[in-house]
Protein backbone atom coordinates (compact mmCIF):
# COMPACT_ATOMS: atom_id res chain seq x y z
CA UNK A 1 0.00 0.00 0.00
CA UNK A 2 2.86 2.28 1.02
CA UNK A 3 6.18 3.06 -1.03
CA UNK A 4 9.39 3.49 1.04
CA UNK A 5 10.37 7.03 1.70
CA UNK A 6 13.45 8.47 0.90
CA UNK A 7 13.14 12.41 1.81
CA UNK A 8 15.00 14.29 4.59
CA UNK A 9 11.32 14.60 6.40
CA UNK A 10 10.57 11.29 6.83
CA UNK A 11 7.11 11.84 9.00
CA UNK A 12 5.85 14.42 6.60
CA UNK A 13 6.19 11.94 3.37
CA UNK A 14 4.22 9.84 5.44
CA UNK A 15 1.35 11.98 6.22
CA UNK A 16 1.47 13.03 2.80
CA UNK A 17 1.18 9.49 1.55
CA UNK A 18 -1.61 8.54 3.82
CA UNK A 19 -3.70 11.86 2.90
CA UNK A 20 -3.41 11.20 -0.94
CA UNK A 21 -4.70 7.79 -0.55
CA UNK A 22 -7.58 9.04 1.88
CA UNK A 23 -8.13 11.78 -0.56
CA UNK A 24 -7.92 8.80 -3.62
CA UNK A 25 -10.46 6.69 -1.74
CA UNK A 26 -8.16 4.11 -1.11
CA UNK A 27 -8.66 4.45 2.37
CA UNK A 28 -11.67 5.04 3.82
CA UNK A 29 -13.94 6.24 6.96
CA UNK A 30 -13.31 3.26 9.96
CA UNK A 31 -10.19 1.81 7.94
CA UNK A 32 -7.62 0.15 9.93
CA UNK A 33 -3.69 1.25 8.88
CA UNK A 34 -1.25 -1.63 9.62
CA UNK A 35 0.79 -2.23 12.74
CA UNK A 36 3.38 0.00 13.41
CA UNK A 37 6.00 -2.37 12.79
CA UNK A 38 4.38 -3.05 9.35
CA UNK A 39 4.00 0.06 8.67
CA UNK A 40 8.19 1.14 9.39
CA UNK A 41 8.53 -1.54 6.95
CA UNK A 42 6.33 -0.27 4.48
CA UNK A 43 7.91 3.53 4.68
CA UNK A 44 11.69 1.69 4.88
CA UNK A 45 11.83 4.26 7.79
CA UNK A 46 12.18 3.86 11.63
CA UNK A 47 8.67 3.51 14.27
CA UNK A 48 9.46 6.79 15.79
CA UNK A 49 9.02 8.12 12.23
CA UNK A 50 5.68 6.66 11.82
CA UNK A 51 4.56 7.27 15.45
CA UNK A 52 5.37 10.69 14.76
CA UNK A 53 3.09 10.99 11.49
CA UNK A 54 0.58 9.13 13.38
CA UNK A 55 0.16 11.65 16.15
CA UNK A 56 0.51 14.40 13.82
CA UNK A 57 -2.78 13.02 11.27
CA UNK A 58 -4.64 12.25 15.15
CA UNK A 59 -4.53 16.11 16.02
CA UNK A 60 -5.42 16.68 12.34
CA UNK A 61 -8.74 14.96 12.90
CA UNK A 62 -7.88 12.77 10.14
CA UNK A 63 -7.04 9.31 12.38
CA UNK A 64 -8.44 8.28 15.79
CA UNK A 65 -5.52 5.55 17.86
CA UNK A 66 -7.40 2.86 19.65
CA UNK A 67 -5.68 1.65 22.44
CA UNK A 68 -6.12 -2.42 23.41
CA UNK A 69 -5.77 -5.86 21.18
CA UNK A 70 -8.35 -4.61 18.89
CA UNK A 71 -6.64 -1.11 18.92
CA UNK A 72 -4.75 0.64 16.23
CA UNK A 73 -4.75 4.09 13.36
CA UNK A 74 -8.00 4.44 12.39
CA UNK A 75 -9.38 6.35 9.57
CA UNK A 76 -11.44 9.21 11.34
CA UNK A 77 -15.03 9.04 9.95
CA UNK A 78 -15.05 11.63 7.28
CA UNK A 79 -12.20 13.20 8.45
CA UNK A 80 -14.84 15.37 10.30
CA UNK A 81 -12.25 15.86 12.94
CA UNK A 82 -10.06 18.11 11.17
CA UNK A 83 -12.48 21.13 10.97
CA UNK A 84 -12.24 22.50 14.39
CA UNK A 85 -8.49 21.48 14.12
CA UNK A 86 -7.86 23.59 11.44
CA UNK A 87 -10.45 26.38 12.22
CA UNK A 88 -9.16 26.93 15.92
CA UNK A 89 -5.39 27.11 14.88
CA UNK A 90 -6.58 29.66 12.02
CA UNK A 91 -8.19 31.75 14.99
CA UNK A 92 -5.19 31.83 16.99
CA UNK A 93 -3.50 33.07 14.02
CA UNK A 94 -5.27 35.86 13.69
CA UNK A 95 -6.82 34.76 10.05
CA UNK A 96 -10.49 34.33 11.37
CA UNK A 97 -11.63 37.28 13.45
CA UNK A 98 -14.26 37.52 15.87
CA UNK A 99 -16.05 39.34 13.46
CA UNK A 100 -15.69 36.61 11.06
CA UNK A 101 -16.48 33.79 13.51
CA UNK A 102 -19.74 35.61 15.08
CA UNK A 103 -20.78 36.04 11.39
CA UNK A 104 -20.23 32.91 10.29
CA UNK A 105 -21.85 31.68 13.45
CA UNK A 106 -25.48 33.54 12.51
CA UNK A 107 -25.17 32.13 8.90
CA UNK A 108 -24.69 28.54 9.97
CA UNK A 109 -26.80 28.29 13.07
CA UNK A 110 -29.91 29.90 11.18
CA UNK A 111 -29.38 27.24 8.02
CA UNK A 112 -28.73 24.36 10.65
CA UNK A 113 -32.28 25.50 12.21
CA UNK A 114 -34.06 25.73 9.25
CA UNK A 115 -33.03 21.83 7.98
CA UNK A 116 -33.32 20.66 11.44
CA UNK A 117 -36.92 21.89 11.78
CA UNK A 118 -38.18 20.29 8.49
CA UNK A 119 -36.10 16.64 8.90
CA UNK A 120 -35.66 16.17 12.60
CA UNK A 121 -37.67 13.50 14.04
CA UNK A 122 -40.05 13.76 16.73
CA UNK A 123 -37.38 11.59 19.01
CA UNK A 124 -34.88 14.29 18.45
CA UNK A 125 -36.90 16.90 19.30
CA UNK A 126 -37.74 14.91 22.71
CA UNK A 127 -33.92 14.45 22.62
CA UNK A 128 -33.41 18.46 22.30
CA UNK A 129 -36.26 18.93 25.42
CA UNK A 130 -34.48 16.61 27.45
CA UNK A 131 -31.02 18.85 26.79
CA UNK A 132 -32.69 21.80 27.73
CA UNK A 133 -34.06 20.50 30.78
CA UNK A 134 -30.96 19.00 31.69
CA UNK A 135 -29.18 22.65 31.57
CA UNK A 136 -32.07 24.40 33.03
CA UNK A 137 -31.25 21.85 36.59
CA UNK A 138 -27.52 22.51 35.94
CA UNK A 139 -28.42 26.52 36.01
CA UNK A 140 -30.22 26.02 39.14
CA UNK A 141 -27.37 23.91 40.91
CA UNK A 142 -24.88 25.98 40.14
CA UNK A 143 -22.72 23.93 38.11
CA UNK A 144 -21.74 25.85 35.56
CA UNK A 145 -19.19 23.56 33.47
CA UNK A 146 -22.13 21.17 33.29
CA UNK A 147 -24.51 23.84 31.46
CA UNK A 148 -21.65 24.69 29.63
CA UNK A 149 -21.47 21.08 27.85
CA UNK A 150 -24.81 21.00 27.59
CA UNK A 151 -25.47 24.30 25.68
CA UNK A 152 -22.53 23.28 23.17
CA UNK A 153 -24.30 19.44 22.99
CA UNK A 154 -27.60 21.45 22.52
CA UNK A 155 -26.05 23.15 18.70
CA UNK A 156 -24.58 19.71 17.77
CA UNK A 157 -27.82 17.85 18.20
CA UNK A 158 -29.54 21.04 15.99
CA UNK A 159 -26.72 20.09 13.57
CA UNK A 160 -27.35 16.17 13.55
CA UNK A 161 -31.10 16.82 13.03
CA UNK A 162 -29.84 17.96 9.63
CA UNK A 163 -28.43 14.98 8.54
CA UNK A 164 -25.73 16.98 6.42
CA UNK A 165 -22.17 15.52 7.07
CA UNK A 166 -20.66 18.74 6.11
CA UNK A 167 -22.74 21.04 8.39
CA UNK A 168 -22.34 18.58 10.97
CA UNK A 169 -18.70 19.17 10.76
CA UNK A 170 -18.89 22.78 10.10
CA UNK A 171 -21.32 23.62 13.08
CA UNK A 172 -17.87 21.36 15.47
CA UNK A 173 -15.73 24.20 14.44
CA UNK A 174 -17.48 26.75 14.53
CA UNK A 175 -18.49 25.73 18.63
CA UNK A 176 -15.04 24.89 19.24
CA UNK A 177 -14.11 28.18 18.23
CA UNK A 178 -16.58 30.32 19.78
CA UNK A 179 -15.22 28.50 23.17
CA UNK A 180 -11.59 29.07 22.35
CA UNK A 181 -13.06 33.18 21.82
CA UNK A 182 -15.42 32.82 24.84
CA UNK A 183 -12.50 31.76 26.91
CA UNK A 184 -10.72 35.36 25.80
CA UNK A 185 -13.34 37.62 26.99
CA UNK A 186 -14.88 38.64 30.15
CA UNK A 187 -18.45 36.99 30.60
CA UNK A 188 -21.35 38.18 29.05
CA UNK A 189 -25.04 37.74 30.55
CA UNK A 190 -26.76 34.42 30.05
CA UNK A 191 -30.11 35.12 31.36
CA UNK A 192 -31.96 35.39 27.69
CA UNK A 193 -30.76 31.58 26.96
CA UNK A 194 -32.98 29.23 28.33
CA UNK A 195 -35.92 31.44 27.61
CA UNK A 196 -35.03 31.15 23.75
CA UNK A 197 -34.30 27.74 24.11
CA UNK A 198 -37.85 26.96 25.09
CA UNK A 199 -39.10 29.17 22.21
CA UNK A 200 -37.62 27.23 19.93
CA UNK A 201 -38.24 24.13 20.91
CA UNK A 202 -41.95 25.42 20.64
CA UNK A 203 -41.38 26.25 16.76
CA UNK A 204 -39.43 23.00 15.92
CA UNK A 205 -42.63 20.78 17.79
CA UNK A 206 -45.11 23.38 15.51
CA UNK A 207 -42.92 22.92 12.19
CA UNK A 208 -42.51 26.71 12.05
CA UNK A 209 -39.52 26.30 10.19
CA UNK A 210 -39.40 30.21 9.24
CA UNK A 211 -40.18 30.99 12.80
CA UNK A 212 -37.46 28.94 14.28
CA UNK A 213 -35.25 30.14 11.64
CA UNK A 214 -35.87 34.10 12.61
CA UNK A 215 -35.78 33.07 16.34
CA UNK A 216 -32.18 31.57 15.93
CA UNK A 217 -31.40 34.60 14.21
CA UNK A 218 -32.52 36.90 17.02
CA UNK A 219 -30.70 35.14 19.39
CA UNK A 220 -27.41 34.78 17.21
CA UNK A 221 -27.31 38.31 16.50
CA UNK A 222 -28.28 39.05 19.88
CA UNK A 223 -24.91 36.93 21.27
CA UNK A 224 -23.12 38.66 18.46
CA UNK A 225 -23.13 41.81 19.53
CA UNK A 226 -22.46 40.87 22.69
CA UNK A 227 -19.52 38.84 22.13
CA UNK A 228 -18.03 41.62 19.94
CA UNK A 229 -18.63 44.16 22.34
CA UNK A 230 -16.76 42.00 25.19
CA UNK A 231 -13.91 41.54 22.28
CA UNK A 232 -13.64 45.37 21.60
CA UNK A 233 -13.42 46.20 25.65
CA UNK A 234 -10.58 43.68 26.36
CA UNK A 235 -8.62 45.07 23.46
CA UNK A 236 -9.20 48.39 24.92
CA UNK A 237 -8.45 47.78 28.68
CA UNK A 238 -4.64 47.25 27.54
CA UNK A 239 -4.22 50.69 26.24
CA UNK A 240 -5.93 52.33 29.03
């Protein structure tokens, strides 16, 4: 499967071989690579070559390492993984702004909305309730990491409704993003969220799917400006 590698880079000619045959087809969603050892063979290279490539195409998104005697490299489903990879280290470069991500944010979440209201079941609906509820306890406890989790979970189920692959992935990096901007700014006020929430889950039982759509839309716009305004007093407070 593999031809021996003869560059000055050995882990890199590696990764590069195993995306081109991912990207050929050759290797597929849930594949199993060889053994290490078979694979040092393969590449004509040492295991701490191919361990390295390994790692580097996990953090990618692109493999998932089982440990155990059915362990092993495994071909990430749909390389799905990669997205919020590549997204976050693009927003710690400075190439996607907060203005960018917010935006992006309102575009996404009101599409997601609109597909999720028209193919969701009626289970993940109950599914969505039971999220909702779930975070409403964890407001009223106090825990605040665990109503953290559960708003994210509460966007990805929106996004699996959909049954699109690709807005499934989009809608991970765009969440893992807005937590790696959250985490930047001073808190904003929460009190408006589980209120929505309950709208909407209204609209998506009803089949409004132009209501829900406008009431994600509200609500986006609504964090947006928040968000941004949080953004524009931290980069203030330094010159002050």
């Amino acid at each position: 499967m593999f031809r021996p590698v003869t560059g000055p880079r050995p882990a890199t000619e590696i990764i590069q071989q195993i995306r081109g045959l991912i990207h050929d087809q050759r290797l597929r969603a849930d594949d199993r690579l060889p053994p290490e050892r078979d694979l040092a063979e393969q590449f004509a290279v040492s295991r701490n070559s191919v361990r390295q490539a390994l790692r580097s195409l996990e953090e990618q998104g692109l493999l998932v390492i089982r440990k155990g005697a059915t362990g092993g490299a495994f071909i990430q489903g749909g390389g799905a993984g990669a997205v919020p990879t590549l997204m976050s280290d693009l927003f710690s470069l400075g190439a996607i702004r907060p203005q960018d991500l917010t935006e992006v944010r309102v575009l996404v979440g009101v599409e997601v909305v609109r597909l999720a209201c028209q193919r969701g079941t009626d289970e993940e609906i109950d599914g969505l309730e039971q999220n909702v509820e779930a975070a409403d306890a964890a407001v009223k406890s106090g825990d605040l990491a665990l109503r953290t989790e559960l708003n994210l979970e509460f966007h990805r189920i929106l996004a699996r409704m959909t049954g699109n692959n690709l807005l499934i992935a989009i809608t991970d990096g765009v969440i893992a993003t807005t937590q790696q901007f959250v985490a930047r700014i001073s808190r904003t006020p929460t009190s408006y969220v589980m209120p929505f929430r309950r709208r909407l889950l209204k609209l998506l039982r009803d089949r409004d799917v132009e209501g829900a759509a406008a009431e994600m839309r509200r609500h986006l716009l609504q964090q947006q400006r928040l968000y941004l305004k949080a953004a524009a007093n931290l980069e203030e407070s330094p010159r002050q």
